[in-house]
Protein backbone atom coordinates (compact mmCIF):
# COMPACT_ATOMS: atom_id res chain seq x y z
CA UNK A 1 -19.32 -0.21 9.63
CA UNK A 2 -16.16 -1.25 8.27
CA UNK A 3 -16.11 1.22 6.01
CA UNK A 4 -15.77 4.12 8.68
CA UNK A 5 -12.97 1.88 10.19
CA UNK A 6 -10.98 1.39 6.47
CA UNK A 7 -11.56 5.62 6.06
CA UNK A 8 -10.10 6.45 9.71
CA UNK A 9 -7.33 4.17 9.64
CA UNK A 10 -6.56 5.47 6.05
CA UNK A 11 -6.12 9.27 7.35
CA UNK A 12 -3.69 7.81 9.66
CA UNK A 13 -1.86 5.37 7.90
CA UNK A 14 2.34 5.11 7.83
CA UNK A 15 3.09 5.49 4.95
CA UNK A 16 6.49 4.61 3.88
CA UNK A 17 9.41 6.43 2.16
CA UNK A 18 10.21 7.31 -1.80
CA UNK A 19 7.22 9.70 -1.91
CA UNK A 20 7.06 12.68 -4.26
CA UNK A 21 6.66 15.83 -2.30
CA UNK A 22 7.21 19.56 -1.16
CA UNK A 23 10.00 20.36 1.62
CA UNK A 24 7.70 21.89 3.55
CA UNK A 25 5.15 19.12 3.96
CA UNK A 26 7.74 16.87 4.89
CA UNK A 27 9.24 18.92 7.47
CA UNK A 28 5.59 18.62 8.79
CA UNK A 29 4.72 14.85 8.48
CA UNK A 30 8.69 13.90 10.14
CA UNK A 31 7.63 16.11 12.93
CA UNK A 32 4.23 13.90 13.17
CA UNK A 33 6.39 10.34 13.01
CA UNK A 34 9.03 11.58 15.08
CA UNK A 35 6.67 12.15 17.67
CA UNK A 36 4.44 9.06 17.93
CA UNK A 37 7.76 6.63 17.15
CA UNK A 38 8.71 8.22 20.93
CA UNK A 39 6.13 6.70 22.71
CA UNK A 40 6.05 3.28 23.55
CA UNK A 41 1.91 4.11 24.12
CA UNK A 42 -1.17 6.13 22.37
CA UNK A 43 -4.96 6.48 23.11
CA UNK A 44 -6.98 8.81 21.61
CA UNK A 45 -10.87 9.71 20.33
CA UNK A 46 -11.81 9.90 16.55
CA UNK A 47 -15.13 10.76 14.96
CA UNK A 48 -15.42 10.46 11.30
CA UNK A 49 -18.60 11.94 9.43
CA UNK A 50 -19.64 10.67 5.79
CA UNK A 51 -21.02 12.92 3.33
CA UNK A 52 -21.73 13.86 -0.07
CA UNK A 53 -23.90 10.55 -1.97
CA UNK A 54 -26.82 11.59 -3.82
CA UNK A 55 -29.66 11.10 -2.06
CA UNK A 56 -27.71 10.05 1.29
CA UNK A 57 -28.14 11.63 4.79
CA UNK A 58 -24.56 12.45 6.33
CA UNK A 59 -23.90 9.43 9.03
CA UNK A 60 -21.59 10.10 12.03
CA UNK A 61 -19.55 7.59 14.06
CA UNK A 62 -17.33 8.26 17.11
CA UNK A 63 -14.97 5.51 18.20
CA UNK A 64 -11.72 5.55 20.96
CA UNK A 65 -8.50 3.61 19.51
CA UNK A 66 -5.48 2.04 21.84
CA UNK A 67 -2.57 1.14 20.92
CA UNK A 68 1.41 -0.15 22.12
CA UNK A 69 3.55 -1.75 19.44
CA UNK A 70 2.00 -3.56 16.73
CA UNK A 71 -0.90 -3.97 18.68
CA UNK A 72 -4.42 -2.41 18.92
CA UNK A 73 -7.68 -1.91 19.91
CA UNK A 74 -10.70 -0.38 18.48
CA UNK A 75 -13.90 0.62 19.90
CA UNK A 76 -16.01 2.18 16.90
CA UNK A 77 -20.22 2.28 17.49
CA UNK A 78 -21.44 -1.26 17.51
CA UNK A 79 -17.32 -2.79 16.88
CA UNK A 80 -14.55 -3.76 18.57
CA UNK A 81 -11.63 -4.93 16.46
CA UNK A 82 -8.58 -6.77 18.91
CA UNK A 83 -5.23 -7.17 17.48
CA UNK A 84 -2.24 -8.67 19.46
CA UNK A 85 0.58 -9.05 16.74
CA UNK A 86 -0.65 -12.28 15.44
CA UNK A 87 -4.65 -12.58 15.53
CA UNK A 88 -7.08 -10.24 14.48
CA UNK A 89 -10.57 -10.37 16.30
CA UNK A 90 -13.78 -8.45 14.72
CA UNK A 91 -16.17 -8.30 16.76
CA UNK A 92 -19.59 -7.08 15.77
CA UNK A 93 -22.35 -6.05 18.36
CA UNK A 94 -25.32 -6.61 16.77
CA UNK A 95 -25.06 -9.72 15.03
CA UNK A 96 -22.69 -11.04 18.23
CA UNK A 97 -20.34 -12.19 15.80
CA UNK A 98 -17.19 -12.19 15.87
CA UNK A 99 -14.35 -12.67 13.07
CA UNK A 100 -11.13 -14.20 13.49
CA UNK A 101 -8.26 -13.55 11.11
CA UNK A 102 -4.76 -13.97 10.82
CA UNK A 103 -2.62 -10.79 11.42
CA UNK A 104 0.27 -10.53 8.62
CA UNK A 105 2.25 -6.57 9.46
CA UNK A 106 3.59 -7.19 5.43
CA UNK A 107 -0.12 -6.93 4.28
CA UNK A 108 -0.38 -3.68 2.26
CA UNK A 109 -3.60 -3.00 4.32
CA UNK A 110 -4.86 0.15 6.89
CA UNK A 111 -3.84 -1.16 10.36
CA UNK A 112 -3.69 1.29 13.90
CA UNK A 113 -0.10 -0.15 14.17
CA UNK A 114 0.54 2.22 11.91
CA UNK A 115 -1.30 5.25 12.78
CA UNK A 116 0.37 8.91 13.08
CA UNK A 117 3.53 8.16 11.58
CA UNK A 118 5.24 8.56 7.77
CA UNK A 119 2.94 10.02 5.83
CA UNK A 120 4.62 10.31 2.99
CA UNK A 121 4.21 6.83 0.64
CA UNK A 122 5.33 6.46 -2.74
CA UNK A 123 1.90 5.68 -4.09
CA UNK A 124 0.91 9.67 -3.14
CA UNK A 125 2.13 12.88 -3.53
CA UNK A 126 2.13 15.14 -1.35
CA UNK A 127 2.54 19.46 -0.61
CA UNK A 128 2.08 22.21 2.08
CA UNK A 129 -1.57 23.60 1.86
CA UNK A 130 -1.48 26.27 4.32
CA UNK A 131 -1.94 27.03 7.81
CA UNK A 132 -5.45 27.27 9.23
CA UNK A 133 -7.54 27.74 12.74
CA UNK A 134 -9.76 24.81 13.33
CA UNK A 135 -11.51 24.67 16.93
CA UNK A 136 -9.28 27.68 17.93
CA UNK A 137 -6.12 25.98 17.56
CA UNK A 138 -3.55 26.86 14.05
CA UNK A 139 -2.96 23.39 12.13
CA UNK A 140 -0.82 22.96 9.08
CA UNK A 141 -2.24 21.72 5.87
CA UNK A 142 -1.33 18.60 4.07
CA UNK A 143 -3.09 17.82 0.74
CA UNK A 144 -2.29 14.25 -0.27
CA UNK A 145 -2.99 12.66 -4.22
CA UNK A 146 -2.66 9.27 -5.16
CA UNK A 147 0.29 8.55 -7.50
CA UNK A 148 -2.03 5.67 -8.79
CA UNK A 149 -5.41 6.57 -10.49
CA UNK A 150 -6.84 3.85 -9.90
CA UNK A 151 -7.11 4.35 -6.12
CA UNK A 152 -10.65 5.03 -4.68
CA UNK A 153 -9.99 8.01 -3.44
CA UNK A 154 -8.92 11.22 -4.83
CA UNK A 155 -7.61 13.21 -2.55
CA UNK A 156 -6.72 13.27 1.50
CA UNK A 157 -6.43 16.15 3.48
CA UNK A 158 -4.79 16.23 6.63
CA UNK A 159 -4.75 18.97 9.47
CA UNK A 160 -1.90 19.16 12.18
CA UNK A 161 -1.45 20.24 15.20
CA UNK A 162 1.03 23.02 15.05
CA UNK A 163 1.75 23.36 18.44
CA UNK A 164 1.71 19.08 19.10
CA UNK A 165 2.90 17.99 15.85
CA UNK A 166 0.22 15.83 15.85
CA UNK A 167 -2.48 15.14 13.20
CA UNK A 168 -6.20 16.67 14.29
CA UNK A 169 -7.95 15.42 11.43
CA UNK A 170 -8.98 15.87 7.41
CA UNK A 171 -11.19 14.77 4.73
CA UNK A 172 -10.85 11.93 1.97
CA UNK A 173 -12.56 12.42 -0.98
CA UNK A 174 -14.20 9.06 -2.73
CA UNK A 175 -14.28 8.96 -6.68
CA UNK A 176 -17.86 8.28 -6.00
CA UNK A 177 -18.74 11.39 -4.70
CA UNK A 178 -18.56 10.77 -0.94
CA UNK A 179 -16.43 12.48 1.66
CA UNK A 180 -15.30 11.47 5.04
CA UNK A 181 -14.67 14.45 7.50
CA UNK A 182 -12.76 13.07 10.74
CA UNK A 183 -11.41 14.56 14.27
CA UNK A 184 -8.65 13.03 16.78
CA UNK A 185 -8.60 14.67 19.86
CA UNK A 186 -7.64 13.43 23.61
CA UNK A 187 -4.40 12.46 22.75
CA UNK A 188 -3.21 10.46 25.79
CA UNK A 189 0.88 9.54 25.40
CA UNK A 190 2.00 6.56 27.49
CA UNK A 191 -0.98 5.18 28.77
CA UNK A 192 -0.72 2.27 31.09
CA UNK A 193 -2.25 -0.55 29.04
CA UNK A 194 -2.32 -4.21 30.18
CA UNK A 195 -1.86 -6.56 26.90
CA UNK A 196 -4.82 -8.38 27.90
CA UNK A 197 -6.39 -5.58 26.38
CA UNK A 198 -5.66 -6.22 22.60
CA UNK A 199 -7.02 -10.42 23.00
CA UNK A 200 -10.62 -10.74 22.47
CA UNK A 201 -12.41 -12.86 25.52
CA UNK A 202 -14.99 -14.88 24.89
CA UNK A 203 -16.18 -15.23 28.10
CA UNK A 204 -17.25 -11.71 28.37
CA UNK A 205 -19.79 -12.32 24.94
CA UNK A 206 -22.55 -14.94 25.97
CA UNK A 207 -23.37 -17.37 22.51
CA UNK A 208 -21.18 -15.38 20.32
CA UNK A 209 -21.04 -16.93 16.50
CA UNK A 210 -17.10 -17.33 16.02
CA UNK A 211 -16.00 -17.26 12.04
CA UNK A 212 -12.83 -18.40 12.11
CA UNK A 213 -11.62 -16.89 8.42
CA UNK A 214 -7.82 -18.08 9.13
């Protein structure tokens, strides 16, 4: 389950500057950033499919994802991950566990804080693949390839929104032969969102086991 999480927040990770690519991708990717960095708010739906391991039928997952600030939440089939600028809370359904860690915005991790904006990091390179017409709408193309070999993955794809300048989804490609095919639609900029939101509540999860991994 936390794999699907790692591969969605991956496709829309910040990346940060001194990255190695085209003019026209760029152009692209600072019209992305530009536009999230306006909004002091963001909600939206994902669903990320994984295929391609030998043997493997194709598993689907469709999850919602808030955010305002450095915070978050996450609501992915069977998890709920809380974040409120200094705890993170993992909560798992099935087990009714839940795991507490410490939230550290240096850690060179995959966090919704950072969703939608910079895509350009200096561990990938990057170019302009093309414009396409996905679910009736055009999107531009972004091809991404880690800098760094020894990276798990071996290429991203990304699709945006021409019209919204705002990414609609893309594959990764695992060295292992897997591939993870995602969406992001419902876009909702600004939503009213109480903090309470991004704390996790005990209360509202009868005997849940707390690991406290801080």
């Amino acid at each position: 389950m936390k794999n699907f999480l790692s591969v969605l927040l991956l496709l829309l990770i910040a990346f940060t500057v001194n990255a190695q690519g085209d003019a026209k991708a760029k152009t692209v990717l600072d019209a992305v950033s530009a536009k999230v960095k306006s909004l002091k708010s963001l909600k939206a739906n994902f669903s990320i499919t994984i295929s391609g391991a030998k043997g493997a039928k194709p598993q689907s997952k469709k999850g919602t994802v808030s955010m305002k600030g450095n915070k978050y939440y996450v609501s992915l089939s069977g998890q709920e991950i809380y974040c409120d600028t200094k705890t993170i809370w993992t909560y798992m359904k099935e087990s009714n566990e839940v795991q507490i860690s410490s939230f550290d915005p240096n850690e060179n991790s995959f966090t919704p804080s950072k969703l939608f904006t910079n895509f350009y990091d200096k561990e990938y390179s990057y170019k302009y693949s093309g414009e396409q017409t996905v679910g009736g709408k055009k999107v531009d193309m972004i091809t991404l390839t880690p800098t760094n070999k020894a990276k798990q993955y071996t290429k991203v794809e990304l699709m945006v929104d021409k019209v919204s300048s705002v990414v609609a989804g893309g594959k990764m490609y695992e060295k292992n032969g897997n591939v993870y095919s995602y969406t992001v639609s419902n876009y909702t900029p600004n939503p009213p969102l109480a903090d309470n939101i991004f704390v996790f509540n005990e209360k509202k999860y009868p005997k849940v086991e707390v690991v406290d991994l801080r």
